[in-house]
PDB file of N, CA and C in Angstrom:
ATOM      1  N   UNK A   1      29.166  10.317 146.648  1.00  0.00           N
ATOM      2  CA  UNK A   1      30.418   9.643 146.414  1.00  0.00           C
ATOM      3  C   UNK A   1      30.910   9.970 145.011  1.00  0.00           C
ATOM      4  N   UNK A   2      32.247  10.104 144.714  1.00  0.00           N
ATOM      5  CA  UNK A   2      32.805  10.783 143.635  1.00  0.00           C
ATOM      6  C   UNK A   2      33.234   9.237 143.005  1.00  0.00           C
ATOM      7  N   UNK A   3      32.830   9.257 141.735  1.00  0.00           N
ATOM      8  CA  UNK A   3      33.090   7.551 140.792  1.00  0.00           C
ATOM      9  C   UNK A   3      34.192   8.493 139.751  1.00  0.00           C
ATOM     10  N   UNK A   4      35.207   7.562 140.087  1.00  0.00           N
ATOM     11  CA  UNK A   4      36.497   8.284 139.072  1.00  0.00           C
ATOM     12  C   UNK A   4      37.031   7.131 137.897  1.00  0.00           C
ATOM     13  N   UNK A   5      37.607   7.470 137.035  1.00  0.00           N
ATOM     14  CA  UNK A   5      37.766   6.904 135.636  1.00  0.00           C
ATOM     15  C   UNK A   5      39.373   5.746 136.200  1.00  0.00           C
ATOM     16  N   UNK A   6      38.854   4.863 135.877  1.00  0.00           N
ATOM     17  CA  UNK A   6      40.417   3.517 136.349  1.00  0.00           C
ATOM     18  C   UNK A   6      41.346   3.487 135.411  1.00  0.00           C
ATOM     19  N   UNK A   7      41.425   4.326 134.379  1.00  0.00           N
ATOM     20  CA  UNK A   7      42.904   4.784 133.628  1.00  0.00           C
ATOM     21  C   UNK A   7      42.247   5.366 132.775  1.00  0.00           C
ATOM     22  N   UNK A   8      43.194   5.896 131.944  1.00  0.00           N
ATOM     23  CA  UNK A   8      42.810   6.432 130.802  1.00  0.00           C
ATOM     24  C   UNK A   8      42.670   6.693 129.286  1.00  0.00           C
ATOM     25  N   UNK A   9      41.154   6.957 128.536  1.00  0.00           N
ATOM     26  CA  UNK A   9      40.680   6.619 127.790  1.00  0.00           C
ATOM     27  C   UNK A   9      39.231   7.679 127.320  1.00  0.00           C
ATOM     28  N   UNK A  10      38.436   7.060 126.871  1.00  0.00           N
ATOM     29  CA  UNK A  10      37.361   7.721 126.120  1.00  0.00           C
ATOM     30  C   UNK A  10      36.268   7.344 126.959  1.00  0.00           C
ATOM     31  N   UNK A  11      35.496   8.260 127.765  1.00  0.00           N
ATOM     32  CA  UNK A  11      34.177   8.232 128.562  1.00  0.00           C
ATOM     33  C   UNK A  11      32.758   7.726 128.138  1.00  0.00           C
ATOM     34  N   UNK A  12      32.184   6.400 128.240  1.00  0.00           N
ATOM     35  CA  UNK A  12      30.708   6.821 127.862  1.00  0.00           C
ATOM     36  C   UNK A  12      29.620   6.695 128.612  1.00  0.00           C
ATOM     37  N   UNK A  13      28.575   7.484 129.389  1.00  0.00           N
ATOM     38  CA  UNK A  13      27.788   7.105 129.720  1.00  0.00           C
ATOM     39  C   UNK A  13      26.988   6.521 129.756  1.00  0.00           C
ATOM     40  N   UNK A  14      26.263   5.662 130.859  1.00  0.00           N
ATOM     41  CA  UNK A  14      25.238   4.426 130.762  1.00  0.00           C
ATOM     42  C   UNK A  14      23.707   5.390 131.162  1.00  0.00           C
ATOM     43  N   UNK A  15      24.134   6.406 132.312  1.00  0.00           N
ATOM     44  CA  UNK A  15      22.669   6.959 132.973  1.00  0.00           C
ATOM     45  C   UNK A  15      22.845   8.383 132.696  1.00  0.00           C
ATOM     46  N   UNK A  16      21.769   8.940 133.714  1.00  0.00           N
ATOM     47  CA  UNK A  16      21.944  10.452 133.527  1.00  0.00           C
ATOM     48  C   UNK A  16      21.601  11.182 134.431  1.00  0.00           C
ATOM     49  N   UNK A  17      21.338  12.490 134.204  1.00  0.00           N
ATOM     50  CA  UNK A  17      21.261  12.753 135.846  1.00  0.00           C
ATOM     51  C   UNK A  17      20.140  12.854 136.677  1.00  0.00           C
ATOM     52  N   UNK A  18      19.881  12.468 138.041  1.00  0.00           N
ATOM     53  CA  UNK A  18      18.366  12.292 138.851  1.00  0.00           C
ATOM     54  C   UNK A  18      18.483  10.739 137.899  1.00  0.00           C
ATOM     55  N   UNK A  19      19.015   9.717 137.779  1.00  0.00           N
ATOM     56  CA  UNK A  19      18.635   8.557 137.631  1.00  0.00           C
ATOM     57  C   UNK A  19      19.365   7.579 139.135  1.00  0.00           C
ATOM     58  N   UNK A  20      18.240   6.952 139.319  1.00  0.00           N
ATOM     59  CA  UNK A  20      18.782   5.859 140.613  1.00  0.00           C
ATOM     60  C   UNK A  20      19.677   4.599 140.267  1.00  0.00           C
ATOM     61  N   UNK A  21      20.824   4.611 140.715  1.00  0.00           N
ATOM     62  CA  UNK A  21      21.095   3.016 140.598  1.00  0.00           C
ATOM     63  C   UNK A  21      21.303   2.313 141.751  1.00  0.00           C
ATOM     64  N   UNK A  22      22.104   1.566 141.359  1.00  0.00           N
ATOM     65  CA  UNK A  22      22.050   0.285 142.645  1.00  0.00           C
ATOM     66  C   UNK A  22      23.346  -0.247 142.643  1.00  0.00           C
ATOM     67  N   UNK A  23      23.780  -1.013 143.740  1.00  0.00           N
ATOM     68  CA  UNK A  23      25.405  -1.468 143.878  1.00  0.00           C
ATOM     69  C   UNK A  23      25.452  -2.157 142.360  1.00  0.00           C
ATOM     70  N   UNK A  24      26.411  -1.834 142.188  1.00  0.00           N
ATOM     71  CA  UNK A  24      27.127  -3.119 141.002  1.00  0.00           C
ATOM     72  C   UNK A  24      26.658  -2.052 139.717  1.00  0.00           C
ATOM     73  N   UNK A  25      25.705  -1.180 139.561  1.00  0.00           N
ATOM     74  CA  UNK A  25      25.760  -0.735 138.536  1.00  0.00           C
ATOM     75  C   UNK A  25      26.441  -0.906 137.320  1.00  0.00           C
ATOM     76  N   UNK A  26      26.709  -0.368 136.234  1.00  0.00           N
ATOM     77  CA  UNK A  26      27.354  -0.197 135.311  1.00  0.00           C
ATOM     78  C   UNK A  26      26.878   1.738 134.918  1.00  0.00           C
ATOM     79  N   UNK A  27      27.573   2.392 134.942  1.00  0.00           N
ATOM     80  CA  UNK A  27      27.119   3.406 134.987  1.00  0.00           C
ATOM     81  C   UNK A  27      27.849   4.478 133.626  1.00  0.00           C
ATOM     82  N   UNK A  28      29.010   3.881 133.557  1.00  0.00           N
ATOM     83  CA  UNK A  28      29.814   4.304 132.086  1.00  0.00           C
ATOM     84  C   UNK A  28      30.300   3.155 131.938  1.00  0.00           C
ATOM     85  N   UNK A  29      31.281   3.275 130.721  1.00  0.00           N
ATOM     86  CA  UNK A  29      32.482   2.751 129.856  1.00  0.00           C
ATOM     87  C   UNK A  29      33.971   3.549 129.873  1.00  0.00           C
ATOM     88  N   UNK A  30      34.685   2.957 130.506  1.00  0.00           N
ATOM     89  CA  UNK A  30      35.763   3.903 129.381  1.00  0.00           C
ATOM     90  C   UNK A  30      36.692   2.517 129.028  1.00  0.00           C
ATOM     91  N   UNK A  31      36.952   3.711 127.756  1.00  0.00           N
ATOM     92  CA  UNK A  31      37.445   2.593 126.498  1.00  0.00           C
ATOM     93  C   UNK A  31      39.289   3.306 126.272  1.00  0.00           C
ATOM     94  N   UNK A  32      39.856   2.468 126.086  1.00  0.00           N
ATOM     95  CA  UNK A  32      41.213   2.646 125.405  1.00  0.00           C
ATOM     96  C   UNK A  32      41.568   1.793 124.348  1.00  0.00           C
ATOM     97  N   UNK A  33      42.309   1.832 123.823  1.00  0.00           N
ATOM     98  CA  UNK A  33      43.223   0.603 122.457  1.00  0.00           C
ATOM     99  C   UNK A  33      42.995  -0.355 122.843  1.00  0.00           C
ATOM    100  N   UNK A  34      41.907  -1.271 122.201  1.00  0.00           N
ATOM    101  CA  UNK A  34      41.533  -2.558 122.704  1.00  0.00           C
ATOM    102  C   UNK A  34      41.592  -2.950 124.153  1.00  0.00           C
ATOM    103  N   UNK A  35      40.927  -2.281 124.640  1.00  0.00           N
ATOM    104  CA  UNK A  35      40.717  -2.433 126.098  1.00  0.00           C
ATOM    105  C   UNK A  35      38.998  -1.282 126.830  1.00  0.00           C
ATOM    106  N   UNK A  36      38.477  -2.325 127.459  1.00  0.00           N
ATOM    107  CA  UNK A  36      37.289  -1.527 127.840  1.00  0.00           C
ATOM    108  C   UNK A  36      36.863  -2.222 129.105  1.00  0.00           C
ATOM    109  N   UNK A  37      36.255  -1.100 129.905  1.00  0.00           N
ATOM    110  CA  UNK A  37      36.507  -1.179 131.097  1.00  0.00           C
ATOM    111  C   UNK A  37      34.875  -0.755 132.013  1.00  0.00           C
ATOM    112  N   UNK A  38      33.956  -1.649 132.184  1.00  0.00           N
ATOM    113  CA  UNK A  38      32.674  -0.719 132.905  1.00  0.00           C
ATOM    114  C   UNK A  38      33.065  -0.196 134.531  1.00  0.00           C
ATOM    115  N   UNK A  39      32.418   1.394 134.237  1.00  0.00           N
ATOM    116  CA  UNK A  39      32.972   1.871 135.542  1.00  0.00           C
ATOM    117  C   UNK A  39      31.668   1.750 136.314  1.00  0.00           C
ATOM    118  N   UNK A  40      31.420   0.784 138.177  1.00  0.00           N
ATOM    119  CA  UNK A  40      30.452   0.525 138.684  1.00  0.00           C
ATOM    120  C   UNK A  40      30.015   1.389 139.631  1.00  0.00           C
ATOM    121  N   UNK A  41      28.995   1.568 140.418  1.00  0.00           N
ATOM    122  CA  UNK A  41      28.728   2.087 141.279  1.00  0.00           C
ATOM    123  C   UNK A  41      28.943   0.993 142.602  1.00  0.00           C
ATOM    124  N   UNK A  42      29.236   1.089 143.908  1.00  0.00           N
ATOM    125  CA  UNK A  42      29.892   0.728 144.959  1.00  0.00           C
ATOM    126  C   UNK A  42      28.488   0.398 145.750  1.00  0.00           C
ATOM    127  N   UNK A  43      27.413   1.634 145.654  1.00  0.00           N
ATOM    128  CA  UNK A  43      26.359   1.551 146.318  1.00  0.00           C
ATOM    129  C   UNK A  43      25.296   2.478 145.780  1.00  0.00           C
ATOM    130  N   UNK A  44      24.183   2.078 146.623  1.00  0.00           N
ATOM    131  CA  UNK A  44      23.272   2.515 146.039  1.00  0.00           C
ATOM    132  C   UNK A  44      23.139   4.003 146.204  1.00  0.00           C
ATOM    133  N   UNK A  45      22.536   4.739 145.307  1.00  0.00           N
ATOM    134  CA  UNK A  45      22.338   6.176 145.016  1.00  0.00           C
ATOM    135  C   UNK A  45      21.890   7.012 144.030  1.00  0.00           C
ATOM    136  N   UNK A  46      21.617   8.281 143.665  1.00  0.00           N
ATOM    137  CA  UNK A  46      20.739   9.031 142.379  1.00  0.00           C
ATOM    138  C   UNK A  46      21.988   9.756 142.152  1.00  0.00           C
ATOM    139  N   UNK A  47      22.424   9.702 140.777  1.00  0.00           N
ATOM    140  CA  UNK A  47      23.273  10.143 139.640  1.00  0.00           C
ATOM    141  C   UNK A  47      22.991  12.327 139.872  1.00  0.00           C
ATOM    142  N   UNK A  48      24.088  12.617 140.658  1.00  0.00           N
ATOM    143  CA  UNK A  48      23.760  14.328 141.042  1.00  0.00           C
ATOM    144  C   UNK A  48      24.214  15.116 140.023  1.00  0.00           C
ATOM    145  N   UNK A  49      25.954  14.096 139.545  1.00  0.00           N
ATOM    146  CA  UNK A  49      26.164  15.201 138.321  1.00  0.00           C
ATOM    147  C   UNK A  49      27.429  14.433 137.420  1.00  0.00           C
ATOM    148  N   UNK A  50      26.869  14.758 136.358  1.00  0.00           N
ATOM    149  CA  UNK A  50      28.257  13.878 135.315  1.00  0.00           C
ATOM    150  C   UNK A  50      29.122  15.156 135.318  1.00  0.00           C
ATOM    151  N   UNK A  51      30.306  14.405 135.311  1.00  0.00           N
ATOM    152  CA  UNK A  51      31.290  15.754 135.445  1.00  0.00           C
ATOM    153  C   UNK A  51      32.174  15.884 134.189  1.00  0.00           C
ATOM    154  N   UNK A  52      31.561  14.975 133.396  1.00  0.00           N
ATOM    155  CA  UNK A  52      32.497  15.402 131.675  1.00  0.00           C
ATOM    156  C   UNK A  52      30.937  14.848 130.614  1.00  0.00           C
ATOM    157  N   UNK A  53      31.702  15.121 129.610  1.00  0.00           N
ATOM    158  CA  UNK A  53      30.223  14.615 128.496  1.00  0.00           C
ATOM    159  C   UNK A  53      30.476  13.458 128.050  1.00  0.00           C
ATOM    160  N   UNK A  54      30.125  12.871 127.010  1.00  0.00           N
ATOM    161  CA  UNK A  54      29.815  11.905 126.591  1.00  0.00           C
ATOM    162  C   UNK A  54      31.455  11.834 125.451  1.00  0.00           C
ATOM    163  N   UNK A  55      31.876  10.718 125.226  1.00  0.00           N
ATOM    164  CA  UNK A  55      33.032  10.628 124.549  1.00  0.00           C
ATOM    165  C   UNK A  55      34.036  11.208 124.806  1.00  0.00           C
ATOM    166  N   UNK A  56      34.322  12.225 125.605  1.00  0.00           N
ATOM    167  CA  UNK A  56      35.672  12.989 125.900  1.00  0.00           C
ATOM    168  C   UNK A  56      36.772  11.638 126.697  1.00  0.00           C
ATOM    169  N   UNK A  57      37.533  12.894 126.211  1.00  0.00           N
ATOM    170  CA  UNK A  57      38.699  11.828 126.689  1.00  0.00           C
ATOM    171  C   UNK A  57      39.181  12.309 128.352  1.00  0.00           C
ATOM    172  N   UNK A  58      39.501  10.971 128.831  1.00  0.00           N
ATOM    173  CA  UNK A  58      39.317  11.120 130.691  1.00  0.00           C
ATOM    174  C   UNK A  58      41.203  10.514 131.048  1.00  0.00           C
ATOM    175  N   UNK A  59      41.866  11.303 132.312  1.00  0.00           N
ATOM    176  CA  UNK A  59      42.685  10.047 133.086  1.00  0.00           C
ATOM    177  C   UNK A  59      42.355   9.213 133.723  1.00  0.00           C
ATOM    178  N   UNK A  60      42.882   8.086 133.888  1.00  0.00           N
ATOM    179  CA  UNK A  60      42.969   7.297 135.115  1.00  0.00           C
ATOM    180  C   UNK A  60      42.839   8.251 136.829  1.00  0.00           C
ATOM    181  N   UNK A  61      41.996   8.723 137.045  1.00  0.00           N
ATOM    182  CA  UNK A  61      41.478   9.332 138.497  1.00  0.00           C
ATOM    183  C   UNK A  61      40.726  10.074 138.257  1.00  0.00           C
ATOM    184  N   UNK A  62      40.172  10.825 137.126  1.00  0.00           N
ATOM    185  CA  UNK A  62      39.288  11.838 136.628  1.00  0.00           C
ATOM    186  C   UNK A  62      38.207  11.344 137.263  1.00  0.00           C
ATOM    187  N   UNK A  63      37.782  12.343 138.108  1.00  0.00           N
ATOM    188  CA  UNK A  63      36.101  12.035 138.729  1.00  0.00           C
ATOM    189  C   UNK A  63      35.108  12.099 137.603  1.00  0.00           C
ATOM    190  N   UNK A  64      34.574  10.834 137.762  1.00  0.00           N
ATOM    191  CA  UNK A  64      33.339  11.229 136.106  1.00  0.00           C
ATOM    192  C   UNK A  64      32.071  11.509 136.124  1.00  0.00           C
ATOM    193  N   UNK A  65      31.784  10.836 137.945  1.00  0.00           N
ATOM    194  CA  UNK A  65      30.042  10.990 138.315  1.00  0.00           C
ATOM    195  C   UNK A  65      30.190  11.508 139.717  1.00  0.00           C
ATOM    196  N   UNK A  66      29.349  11.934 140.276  1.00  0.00           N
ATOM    197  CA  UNK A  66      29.026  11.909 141.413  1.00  0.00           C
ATOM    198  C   UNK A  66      27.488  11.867 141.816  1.00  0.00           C
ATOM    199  N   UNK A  67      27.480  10.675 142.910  1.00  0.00           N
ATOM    200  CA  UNK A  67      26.472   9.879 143.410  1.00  0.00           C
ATOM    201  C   UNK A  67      26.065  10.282 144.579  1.00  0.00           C
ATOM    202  N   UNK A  68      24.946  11.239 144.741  1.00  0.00           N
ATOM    203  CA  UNK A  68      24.263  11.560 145.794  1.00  0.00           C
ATOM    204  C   UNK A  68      23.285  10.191 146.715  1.00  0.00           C
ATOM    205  N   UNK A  69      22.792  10.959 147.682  1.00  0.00           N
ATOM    206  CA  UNK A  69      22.154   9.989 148.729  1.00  0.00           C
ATOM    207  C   UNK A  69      20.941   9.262 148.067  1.00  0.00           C
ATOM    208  N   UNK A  70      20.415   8.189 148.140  1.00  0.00           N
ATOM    209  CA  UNK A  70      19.022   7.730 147.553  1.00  0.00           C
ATOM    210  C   UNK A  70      18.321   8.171 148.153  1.00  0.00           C
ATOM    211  N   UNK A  71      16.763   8.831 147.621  1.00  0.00           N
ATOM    212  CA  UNK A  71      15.954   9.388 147.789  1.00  0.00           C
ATOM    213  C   UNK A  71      14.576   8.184 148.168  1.00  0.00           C
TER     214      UNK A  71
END
C-alpha cells in the first residue's frame, strides 16, 4: 500500500526499511508553518521502501512509504 503525504511540507521519518508496523502506526511527520501532522499506517505491514529521505520537502499526495505484505 502506497502512504502519501496529507499536504505539504517537510518529511520525517519514524521507521525504516524491513521494519514491521501495525494499524495506527505513526510512521513519519510532516511538518509545515506551525502545523504538524503524523502520517499513519491503515494496516498492518513491513516498511518495502521510503520513497524520499529524511527532511525533504513533500506535496500534499507525494507517496512517501510503501507498505508491503506482513511477513
Amino acid at each position: 500500500m502506497n502512504i502519501c503525504a496529507p499536504f505539504a511540507g517537510t518529511v520525517r521519518f519514524h521507521v525504516s526499511v524491513g521494519q514491521e508496523v501495525s494499524a495506527g502506526d505513526a510512521i513519519a511527520t510532516v511538518e509545515a508553518t506551525k502545523l504538524e501532522a503524523p502520517v499513519v499506517v491503515p494496516g498492518r505491514g513491513v516498511v518495502d521502501k521510503l520513497c524520499t529521505e529524511d527532511f525533504a520537502a513533500v506535496y500534499g499526495g507525494d507517496v512517501l512509504a510503501i507498505i508491503g505484505e506482513a511477513r
